[in-house]
Protein backbone atom coordinates (compact mmCIF):
# COMPACT_ATOMS: atom_id res chain seq x y z
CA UNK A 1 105.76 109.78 101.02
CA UNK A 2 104.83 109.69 97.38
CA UNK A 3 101.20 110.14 96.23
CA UNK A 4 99.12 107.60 93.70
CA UNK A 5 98.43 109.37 90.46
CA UNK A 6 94.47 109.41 89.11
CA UNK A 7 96.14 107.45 86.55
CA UNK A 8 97.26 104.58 88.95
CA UNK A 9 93.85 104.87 90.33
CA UNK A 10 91.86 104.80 87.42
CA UNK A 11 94.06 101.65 86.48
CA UNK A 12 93.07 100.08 89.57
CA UNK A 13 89.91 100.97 89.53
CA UNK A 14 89.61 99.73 86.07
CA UNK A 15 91.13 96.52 87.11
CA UNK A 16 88.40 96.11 89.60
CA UNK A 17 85.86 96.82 87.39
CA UNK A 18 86.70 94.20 84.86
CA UNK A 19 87.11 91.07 87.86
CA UNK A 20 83.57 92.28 88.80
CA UNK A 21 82.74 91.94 85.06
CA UNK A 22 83.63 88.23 84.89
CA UNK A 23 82.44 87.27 87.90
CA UNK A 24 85.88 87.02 90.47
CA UNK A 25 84.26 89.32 92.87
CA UNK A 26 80.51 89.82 94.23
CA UNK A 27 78.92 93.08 94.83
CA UNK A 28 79.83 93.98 98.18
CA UNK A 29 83.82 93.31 97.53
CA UNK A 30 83.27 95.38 94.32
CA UNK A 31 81.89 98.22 96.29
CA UNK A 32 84.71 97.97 99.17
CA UNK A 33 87.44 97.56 96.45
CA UNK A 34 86.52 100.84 94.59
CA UNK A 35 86.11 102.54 97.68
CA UNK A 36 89.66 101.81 98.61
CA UNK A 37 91.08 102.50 95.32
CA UNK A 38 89.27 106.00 95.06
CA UNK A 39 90.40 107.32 97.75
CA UNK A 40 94.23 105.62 98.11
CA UNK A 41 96.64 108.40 99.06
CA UNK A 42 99.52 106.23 98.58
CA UNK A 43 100.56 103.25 96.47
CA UNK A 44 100.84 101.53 99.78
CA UNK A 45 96.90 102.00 100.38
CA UNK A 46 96.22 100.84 96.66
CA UNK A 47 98.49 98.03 96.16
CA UNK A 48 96.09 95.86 98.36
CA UNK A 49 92.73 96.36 96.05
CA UNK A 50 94.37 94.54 92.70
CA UNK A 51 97.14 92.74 94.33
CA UNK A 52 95.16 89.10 94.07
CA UNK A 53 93.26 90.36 90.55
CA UNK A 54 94.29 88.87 87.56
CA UNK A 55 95.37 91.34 84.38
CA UNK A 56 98.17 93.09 85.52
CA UNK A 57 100.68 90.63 84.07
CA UNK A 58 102.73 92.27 80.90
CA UNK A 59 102.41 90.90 77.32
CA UNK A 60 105.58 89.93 76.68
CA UNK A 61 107.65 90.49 73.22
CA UNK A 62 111.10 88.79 72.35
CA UNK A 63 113.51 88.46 69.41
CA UNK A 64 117.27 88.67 69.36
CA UNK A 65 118.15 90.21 66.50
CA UNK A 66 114.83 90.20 64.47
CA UNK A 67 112.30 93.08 64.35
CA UNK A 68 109.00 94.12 66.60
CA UNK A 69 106.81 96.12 64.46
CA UNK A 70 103.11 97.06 65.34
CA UNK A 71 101.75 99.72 63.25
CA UNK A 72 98.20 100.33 61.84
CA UNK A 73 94.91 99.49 63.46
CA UNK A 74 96.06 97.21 66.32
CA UNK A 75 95.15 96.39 70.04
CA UNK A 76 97.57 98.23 72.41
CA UNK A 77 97.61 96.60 75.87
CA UNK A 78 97.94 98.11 79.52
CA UNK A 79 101.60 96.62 79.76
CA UNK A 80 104.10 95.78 77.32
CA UNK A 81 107.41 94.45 77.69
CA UNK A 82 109.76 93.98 74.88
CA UNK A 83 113.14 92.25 74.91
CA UNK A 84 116.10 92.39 71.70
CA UNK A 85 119.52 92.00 71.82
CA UNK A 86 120.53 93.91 68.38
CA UNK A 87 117.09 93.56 67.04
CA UNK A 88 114.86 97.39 66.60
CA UNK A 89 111.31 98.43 67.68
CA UNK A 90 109.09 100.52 66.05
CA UNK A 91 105.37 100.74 68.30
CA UNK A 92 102.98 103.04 66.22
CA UNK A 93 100.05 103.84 68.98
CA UNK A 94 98.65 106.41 66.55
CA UNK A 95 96.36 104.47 64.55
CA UNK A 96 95.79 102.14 67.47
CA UNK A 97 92.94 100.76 69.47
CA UNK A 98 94.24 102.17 73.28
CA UNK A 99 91.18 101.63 75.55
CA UNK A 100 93.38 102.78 78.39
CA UNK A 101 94.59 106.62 80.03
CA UNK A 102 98.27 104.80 80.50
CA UNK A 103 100.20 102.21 79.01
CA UNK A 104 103.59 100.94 80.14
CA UNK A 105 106.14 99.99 78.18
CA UNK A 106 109.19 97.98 79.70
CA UNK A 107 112.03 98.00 77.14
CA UNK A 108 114.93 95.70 77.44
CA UNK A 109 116.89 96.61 74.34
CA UNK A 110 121.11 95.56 74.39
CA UNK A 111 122.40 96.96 71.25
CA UNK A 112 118.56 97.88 69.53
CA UNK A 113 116.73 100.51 68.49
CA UNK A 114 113.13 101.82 69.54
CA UNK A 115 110.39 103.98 67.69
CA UNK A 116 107.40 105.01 69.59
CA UNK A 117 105.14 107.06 67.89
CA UNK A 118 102.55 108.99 69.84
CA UNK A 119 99.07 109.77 68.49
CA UNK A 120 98.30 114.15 69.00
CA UNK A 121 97.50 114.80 72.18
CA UNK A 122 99.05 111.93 73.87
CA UNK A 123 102.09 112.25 76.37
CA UNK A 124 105.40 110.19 77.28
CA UNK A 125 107.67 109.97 80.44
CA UNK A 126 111.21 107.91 79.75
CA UNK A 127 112.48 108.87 82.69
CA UNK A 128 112.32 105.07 83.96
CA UNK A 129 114.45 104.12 80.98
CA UNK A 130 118.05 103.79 81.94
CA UNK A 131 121.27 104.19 79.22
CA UNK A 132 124.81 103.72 79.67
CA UNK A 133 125.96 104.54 76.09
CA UNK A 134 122.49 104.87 74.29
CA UNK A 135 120.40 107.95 73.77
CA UNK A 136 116.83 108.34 74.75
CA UNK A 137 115.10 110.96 72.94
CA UNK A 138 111.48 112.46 74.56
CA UNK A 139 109.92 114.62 72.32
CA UNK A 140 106.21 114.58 73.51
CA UNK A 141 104.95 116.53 76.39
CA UNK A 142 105.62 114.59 79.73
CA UNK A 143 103.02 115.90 82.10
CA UNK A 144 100.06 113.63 81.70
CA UNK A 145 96.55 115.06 80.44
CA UNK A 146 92.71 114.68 81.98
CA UNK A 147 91.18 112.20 79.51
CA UNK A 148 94.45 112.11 77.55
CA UNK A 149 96.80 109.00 76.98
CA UNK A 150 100.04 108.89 78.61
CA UNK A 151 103.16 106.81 77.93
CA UNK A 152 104.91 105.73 80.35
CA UNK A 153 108.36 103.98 79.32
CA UNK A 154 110.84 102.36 81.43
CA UNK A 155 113.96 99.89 80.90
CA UNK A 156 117.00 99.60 79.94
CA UNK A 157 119.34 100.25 77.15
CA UNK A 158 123.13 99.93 77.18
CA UNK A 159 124.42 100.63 74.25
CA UNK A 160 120.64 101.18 72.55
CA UNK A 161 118.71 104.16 71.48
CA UNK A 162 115.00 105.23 72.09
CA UNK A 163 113.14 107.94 69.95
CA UNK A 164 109.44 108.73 71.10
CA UNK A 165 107.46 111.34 69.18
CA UNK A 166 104.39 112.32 68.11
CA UNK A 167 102.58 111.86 64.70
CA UNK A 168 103.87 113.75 62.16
């Protein structure tokens, strides 16, 4: 049986927090729904408290042979997914705005190229990123942190390659 991570439950619990914020859910469910998120062993247990809340869909980026380029001072969200046949990718987190402990990226790349650059401090896991003739290069820590942000990249690329690194 695998375990939920207190990032999965802080995302959850964040998740809560924020449909309490604007009003989708009264006191009493807010109260039950942390509860249950707090103390999920499993994802089983914590799927149920955000399964019906809204925010947990990815932002979506395409191109097919064009570019995807976010550097500078720029809002990072919770979920990214990104999608190039021969196009490249370079995400720059660290100058950005990153108001959360994990964000997942999702990267659908035939023939491309990705660049994600790490702010100090922060960590990466590509094991969820899947290559038949591509490399993927990890060269930030991989265990997460307490109160650090962690990376969490996952996809696939054929014939692509993936570089993720910290700021030089």
């Amino acid at each position: 049986m695998s375990r939920v991570s207190d990032l999965d439950r802080d995302r959850a619990v964040t998740l809560v927090q924020q449909a309490y914020a604007v009003g989708r859910l009264d006191q009493a469910e807010l109260e039950v729904r942390l509860e249950r998120a707090l103390t999920a062993v499993s994802p089983g247990d914590l799927a149920p408290v955000v399964a019906d809340l809204p925010g947990d869909e990815p932002v979506r980026l395409e191109t097919v042979g064009g570019r995807v380029t976010r550097t500078g001072d720029w809002q990072v969200p919770q979920r990214l997914r990104i999608e190039s046949e021969y196009g490249s990718v370079r995400l720059d987190l660290s100058r950005a705005h990153v108001p959360y402990g994990q964000v997942d990226i999702e990267l659908r790349l035939a023939y491309g190229r990705a660049l994600i650059i790490l702010p100090a401090g922060a960590t990466a896991n590509a094991d969820g990123v899947r290559s038949e003739w591509g490399r993927v290069i990890c060269r930030a820590a991989g265990n997460p942190r307490h109160g650090g942000l962690h990376v969490r990249v996952t996809g696939e690329l054929p014939y692509g390659r993936l570089v993720i690194r910290t700021r030089r």
